[in-house]
N, C-alpha and C. Protein backbone atom coordinates (compact mmCIF):
# COMPACT_ATOMS: atom_id res chain seq x y z
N UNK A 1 -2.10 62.90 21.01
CA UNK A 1 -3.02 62.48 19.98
C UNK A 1 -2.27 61.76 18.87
N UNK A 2 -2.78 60.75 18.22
CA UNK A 2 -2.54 59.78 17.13
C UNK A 2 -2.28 60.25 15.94
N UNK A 3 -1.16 60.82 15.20
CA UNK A 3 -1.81 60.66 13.95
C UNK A 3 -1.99 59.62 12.87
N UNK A 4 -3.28 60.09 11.92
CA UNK A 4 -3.64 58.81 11.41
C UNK A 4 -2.66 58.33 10.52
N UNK A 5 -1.68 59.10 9.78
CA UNK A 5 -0.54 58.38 8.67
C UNK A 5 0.04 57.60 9.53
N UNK A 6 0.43 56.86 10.82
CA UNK A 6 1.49 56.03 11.22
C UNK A 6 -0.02 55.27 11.76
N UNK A 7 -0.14 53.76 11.32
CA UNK A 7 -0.95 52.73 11.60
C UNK A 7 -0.57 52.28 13.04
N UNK A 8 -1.22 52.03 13.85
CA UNK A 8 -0.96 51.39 15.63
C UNK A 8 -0.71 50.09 15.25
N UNK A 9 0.04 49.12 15.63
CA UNK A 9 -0.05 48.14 16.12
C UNK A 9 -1.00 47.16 15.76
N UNK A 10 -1.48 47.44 16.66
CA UNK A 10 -3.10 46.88 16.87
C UNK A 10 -3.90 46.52 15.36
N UNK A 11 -3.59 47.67 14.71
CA UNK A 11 -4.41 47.91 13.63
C UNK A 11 -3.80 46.63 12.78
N UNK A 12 -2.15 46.64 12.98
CA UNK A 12 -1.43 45.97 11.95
C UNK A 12 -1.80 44.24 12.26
N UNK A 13 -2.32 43.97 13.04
CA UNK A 13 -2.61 43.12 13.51
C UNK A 13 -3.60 42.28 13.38
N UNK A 14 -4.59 43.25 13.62
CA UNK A 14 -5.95 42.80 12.72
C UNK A 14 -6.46 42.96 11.52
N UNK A 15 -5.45 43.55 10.56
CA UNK A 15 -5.24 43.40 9.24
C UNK A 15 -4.74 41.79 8.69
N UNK A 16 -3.06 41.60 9.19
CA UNK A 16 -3.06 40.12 9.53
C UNK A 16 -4.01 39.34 9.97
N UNK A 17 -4.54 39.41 11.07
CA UNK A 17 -5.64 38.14 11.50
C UNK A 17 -6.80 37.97 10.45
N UNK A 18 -7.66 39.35 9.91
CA UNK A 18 -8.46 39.51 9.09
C UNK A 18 -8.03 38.64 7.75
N UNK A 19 -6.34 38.88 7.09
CA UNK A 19 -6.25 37.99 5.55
C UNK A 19 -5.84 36.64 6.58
N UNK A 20 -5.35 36.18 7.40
CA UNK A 20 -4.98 34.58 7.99
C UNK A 20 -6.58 33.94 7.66
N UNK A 21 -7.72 34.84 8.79
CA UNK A 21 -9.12 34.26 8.10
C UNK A 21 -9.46 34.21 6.94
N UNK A 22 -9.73 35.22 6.03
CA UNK A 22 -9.83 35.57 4.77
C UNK A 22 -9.56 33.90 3.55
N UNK A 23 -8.01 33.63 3.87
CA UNK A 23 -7.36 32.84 3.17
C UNK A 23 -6.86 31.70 3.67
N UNK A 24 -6.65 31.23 4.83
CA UNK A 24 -5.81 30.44 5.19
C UNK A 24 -6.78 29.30 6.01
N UNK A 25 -7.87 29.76 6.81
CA UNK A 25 -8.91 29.17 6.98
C UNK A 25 -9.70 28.35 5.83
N UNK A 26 -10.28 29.12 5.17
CA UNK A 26 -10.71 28.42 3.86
C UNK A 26 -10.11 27.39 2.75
N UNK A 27 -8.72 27.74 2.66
CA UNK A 27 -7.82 27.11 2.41
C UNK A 27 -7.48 25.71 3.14
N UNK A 28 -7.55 25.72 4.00
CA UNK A 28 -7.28 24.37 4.55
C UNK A 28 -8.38 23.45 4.50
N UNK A 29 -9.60 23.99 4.11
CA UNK A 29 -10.81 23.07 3.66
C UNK A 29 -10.43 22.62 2.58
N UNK A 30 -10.14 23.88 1.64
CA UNK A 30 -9.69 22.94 -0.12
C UNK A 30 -8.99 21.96 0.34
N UNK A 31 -7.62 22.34 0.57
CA UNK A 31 -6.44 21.47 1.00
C UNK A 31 -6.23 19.76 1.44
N UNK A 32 -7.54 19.89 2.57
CA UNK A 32 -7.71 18.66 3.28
C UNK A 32 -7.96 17.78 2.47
N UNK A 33 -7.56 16.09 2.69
CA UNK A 33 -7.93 15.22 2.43
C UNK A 33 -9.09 14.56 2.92
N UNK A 34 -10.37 14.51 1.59
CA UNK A 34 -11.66 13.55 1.95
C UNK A 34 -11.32 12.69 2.28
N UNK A 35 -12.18 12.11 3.14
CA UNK A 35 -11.89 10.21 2.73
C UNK A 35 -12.00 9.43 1.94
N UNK A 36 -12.19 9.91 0.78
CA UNK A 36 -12.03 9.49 -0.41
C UNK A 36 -10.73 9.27 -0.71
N UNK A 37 -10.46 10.47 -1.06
CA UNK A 37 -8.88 10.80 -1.30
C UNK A 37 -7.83 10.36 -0.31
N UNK A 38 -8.18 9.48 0.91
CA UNK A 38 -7.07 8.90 1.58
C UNK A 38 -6.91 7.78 1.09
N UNK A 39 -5.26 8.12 1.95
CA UNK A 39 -5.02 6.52 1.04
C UNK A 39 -5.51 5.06 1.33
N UNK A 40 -5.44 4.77 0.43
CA UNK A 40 -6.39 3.21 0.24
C UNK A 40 -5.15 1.99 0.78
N UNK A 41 -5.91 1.20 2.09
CA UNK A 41 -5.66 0.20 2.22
C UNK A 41 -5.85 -1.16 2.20
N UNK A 42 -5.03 -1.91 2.26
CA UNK A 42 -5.36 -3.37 1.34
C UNK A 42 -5.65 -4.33 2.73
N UNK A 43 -7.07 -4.13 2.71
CA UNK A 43 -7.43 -5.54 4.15
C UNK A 43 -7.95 -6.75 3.42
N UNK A 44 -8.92 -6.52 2.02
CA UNK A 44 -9.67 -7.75 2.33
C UNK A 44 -8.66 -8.36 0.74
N UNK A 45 -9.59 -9.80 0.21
CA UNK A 45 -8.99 -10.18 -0.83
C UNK A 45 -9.11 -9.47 -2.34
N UNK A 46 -10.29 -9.31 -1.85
CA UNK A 46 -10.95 -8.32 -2.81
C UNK A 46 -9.86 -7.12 -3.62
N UNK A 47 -9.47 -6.28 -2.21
CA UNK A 47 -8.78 -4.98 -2.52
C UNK A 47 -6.76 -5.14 -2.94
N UNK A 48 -6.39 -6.85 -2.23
CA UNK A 48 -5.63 -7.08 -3.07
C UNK A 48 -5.63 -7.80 -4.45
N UNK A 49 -6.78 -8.13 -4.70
CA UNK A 49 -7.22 -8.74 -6.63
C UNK A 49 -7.10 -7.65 -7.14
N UNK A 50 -7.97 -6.75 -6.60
CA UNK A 50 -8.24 -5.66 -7.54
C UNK A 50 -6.69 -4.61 -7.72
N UNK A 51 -5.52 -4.17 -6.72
CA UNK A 51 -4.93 -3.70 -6.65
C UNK A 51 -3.89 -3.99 -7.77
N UNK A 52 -3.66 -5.96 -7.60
CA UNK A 52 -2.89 -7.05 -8.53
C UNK A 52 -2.84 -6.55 -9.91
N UNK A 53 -4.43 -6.66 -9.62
CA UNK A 53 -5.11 -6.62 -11.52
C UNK A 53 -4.51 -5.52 -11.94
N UNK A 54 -4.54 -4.51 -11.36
CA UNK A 54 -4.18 -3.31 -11.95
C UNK A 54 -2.28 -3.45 -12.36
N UNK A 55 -1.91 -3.69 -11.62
CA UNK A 55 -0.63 -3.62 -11.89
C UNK A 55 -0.26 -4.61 -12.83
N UNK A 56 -1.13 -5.99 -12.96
CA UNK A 56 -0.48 -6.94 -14.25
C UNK A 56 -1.13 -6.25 -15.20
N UNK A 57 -2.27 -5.15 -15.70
CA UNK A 57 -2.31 -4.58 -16.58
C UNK A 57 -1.01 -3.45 -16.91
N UNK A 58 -1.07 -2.75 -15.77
CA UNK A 58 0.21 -1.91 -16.28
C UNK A 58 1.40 -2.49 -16.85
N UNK A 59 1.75 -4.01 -16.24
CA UNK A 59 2.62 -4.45 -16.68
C UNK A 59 2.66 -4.50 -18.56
N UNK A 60 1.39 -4.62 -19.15
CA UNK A 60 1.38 -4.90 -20.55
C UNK A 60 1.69 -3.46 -21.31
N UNK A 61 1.78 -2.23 -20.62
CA UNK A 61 1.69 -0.92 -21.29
C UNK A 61 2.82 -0.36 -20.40
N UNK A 62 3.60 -0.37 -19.81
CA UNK A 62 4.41 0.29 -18.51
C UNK A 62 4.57 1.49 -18.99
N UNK A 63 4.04 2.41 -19.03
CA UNK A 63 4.07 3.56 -19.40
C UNK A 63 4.36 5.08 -18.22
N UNK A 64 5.10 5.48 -17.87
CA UNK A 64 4.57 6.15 -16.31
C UNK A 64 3.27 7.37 -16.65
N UNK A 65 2.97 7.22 -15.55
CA UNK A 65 3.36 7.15 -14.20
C UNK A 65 2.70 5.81 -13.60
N UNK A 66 3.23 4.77 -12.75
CA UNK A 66 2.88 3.89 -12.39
C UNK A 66 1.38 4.11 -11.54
N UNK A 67 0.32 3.40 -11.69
CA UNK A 67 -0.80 3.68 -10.64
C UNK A 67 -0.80 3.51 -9.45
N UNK A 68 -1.91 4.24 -8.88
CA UNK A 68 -1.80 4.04 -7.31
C UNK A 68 -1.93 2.81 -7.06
N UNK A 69 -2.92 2.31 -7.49
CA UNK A 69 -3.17 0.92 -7.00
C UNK A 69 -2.30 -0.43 -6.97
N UNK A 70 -1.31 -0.44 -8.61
CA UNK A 70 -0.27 -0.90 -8.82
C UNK A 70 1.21 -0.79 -7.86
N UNK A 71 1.51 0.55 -7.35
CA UNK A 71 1.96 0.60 -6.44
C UNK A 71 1.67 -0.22 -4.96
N UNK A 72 0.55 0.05 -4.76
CA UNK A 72 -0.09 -0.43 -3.45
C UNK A 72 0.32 -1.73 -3.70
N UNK A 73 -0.21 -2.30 -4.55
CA UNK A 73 0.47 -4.48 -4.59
C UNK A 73 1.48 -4.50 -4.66
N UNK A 74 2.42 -3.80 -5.48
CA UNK A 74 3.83 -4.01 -5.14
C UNK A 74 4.23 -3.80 -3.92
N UNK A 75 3.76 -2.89 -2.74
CA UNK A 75 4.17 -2.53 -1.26
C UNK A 75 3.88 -3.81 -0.53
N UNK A 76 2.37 -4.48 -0.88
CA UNK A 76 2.00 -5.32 -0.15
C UNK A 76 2.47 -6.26 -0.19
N UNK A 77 2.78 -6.85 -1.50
CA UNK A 77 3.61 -8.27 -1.83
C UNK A 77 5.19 -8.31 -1.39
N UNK A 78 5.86 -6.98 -1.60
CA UNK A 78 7.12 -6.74 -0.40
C UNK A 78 7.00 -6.79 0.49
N UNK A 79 6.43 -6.39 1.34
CA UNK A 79 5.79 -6.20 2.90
C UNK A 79 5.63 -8.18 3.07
N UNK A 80 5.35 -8.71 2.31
CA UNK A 80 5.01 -9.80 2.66
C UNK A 80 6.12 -10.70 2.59
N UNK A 81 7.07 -10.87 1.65
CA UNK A 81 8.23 -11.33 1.58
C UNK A 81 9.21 -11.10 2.42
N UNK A 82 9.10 -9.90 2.56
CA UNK A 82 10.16 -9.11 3.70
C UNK A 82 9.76 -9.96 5.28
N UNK A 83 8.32 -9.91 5.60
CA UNK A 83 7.68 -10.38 6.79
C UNK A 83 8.21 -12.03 6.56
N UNK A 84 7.95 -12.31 5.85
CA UNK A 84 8.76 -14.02 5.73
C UNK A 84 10.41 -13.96 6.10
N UNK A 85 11.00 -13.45 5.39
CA UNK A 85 12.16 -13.32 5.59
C UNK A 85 12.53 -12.85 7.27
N UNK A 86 11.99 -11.85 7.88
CA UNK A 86 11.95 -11.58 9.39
C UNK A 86 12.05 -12.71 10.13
N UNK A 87 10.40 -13.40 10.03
CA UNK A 87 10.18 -14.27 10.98
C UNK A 87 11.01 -15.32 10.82
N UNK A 88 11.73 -15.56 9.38
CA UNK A 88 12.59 -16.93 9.72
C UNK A 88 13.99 -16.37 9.95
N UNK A 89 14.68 -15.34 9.89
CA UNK A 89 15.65 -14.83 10.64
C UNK A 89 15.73 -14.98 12.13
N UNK A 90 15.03 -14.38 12.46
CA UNK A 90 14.44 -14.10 14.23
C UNK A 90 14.18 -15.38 14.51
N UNK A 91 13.44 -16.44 13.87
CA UNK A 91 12.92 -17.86 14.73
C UNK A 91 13.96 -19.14 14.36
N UNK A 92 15.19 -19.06 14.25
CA UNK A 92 16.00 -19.77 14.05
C UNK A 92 15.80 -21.06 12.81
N UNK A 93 15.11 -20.33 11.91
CA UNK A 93 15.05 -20.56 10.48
C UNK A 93 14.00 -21.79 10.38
N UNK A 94 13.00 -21.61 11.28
CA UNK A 94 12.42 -22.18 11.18
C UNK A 94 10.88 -22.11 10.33
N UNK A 95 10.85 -20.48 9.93
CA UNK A 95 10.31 -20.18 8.76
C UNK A 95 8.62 -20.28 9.51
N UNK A 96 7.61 -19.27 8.27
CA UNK A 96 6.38 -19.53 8.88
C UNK A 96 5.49 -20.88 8.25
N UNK A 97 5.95 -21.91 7.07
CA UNK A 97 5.27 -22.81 6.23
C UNK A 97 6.36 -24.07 7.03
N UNK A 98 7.13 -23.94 7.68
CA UNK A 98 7.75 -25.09 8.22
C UNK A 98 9.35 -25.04 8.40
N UNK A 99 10.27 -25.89 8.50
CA UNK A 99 11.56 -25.93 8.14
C UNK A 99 12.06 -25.35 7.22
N UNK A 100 12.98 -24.26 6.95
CA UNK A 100 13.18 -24.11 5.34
C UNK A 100 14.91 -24.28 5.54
N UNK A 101 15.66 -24.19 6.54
CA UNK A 101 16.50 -24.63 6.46
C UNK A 101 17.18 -22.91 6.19
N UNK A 102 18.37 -22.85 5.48
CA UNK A 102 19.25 -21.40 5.18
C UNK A 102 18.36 -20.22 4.19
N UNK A 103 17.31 -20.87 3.66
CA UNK A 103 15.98 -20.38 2.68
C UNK A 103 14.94 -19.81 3.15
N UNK A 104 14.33 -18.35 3.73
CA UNK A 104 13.21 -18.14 3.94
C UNK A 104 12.09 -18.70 3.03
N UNK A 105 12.52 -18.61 1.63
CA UNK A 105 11.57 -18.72 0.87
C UNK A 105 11.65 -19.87 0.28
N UNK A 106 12.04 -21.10 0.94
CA UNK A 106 12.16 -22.27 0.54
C UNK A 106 10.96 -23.18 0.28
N UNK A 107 9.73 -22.98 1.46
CA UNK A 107 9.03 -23.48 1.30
C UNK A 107 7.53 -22.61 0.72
N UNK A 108 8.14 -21.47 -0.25
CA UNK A 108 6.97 -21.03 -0.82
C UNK A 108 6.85 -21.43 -2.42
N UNK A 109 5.71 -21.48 -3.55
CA UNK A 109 5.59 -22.14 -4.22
C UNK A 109 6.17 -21.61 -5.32
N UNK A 110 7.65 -21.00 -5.25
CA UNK A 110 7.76 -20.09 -6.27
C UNK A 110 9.10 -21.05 -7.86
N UNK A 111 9.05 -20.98 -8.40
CA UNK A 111 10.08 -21.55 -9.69
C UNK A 111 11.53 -20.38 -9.83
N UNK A 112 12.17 -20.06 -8.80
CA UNK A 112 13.07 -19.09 -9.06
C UNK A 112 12.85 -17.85 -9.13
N UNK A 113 13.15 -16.50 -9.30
CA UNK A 113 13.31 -15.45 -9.63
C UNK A 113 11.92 -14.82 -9.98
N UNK A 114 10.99 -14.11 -9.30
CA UNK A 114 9.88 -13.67 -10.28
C UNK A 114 10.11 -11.84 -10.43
N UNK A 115 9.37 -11.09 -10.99
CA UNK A 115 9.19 -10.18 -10.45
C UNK A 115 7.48 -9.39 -10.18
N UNK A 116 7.28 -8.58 -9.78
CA UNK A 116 6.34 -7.86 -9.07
C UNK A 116 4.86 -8.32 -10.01
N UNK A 117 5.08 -7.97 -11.11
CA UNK A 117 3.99 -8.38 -12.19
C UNK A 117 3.92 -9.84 -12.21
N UNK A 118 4.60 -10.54 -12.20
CA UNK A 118 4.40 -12.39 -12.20
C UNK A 118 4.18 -12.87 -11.12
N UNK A 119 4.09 -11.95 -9.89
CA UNK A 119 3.76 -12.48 -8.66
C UNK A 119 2.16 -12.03 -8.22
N UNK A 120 1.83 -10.79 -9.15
CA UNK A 120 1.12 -10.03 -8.97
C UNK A 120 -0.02 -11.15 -9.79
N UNK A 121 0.35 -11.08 -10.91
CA UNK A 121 -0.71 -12.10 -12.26
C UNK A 121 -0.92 -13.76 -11.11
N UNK A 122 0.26 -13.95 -10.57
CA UNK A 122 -0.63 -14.77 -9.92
C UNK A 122 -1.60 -14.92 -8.80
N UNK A 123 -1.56 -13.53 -7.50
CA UNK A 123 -2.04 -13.39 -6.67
C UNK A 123 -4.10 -13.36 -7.61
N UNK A 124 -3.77 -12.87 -8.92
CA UNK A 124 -5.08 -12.74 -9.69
C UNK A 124 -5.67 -13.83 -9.97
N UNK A 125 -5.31 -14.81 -10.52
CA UNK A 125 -5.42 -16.33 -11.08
C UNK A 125 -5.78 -16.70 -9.91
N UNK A 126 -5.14 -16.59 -8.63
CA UNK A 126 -5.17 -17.46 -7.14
C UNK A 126 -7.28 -17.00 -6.79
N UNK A 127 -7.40 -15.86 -7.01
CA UNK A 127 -8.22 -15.25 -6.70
C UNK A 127 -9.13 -15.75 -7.63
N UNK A 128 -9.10 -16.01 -8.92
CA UNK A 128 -10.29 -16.25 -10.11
C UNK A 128 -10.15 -18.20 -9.19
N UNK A 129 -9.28 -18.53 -9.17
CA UNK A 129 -9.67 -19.88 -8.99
C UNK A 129 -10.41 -20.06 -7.33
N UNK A 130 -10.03 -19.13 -6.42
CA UNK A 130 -11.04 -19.56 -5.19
C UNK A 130 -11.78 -17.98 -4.18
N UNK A 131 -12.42 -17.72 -5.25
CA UNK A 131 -13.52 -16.56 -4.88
C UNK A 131 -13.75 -16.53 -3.18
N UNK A 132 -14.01 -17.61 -3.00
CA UNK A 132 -14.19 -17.49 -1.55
C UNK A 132 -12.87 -16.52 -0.88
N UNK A 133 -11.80 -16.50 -1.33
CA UNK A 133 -10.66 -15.67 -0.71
C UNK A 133 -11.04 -14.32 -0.40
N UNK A 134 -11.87 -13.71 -1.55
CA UNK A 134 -11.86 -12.14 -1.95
C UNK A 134 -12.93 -11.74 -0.78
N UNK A 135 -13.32 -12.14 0.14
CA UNK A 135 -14.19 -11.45 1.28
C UNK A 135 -13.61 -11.75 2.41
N UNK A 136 -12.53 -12.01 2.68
CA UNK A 136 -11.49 -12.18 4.29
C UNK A 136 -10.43 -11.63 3.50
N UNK A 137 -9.16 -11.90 4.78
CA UNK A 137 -8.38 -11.20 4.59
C UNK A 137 -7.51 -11.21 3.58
N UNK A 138 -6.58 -10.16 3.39
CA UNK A 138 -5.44 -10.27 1.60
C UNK A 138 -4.81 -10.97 2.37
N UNK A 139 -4.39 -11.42 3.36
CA UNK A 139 -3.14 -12.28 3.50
C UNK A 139 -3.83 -13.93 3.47
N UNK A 140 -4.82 -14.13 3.22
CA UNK A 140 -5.24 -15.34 3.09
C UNK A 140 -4.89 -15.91 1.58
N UNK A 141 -5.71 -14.69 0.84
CA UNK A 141 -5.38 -14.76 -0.50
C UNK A 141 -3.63 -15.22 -0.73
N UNK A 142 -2.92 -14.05 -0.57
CA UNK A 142 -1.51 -14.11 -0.95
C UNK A 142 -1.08 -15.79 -0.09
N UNK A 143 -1.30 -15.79 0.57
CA UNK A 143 -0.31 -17.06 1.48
C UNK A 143 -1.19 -18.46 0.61
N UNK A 144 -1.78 -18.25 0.11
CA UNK A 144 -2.94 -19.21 -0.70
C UNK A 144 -1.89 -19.48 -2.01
N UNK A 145 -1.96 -17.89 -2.77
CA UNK A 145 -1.12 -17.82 -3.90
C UNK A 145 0.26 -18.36 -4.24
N UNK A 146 0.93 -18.60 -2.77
CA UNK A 146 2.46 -18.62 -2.55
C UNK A 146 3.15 -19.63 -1.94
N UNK A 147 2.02 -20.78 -0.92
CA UNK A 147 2.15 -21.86 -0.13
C UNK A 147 1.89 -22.76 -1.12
N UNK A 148 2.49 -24.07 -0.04
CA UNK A 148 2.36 -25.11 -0.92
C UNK A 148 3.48 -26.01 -0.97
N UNK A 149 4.67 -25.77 -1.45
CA UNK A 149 5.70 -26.20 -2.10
C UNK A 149 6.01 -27.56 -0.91
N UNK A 150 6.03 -28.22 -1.25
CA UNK A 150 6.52 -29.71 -1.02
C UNK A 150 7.73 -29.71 -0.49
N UNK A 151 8.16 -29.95 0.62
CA UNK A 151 7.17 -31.22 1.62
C UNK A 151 6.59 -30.01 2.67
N UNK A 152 6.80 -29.02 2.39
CA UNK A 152 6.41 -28.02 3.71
C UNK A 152 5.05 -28.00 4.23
């Protein structure tokens, strides 16, 4: 016969399983990410204007913590430079706007040196001047913002 001061096993067991339900179940509802709360990606022109905007505002207050959205254009506008730089590595420098010669970024429309906010303020301007961009894709917009440069 059992006595009851030493708990079985069993018992100890479904004490555990009982708080795992209790807490850990429920918990992972709080926990989860809505789809709200996932992260936001940048397809159309729209969601890179709006991303831009945000970050050439931060630029006037830089205060941290940097915003999400501000972040997000800075990823995208790297992501995009970087992708230039690739394809004219790999394609024997023949670049995606034409010839650029030892220069990935030879034939993009840039005046030297920018950084994230002056590239950003212009992807915005690019966007106020041809609306039609902001309902297809962000890379229409950006390659809009950045092409150009003569003779390419």
């Amino acid at each position: 016969m059992r006595s009851s001061a030493i708990p079985s096993r069993s018992a100890d067991l479904r004490a555990v399983a009982l708080i795992f339900c209790l807490f850990a179940i429920p918990g992972t509802a709080f926990f989860a990410a809505s789809p709200a709360d996932a992260r936001m990606r940048i397809e159309t022109g729209r969601d890179l204007r709006d991303a831009c905007a945000v970050l050439v505002e931060h630029a006037l207050n830089p205060e941290p913590p940097t915003p999400r959205l501000a972040r997000y254009c800075r990823q995208y506008l790297a992501g995009y430079f970087e992708s230039l730089r690739v394809l004219h590595d790999n394609h024997g420098g023949t670049g995606v706007y034409g010839p650029s010669g030892d220069d990935p970024y030879a034939c993009l429309n840039l005046d030297g040196p920018r950084s994230f906010d002056q590239l950003a303020g212009r992807v915005v301007r690019t966007s106020e001047w041809h609306p039609e961009l902001l309902d297809g894709e962000a890379h229409a917009l950006v390659q809009k913002a950045f092409a150009g440069s003569p003779p390419c």
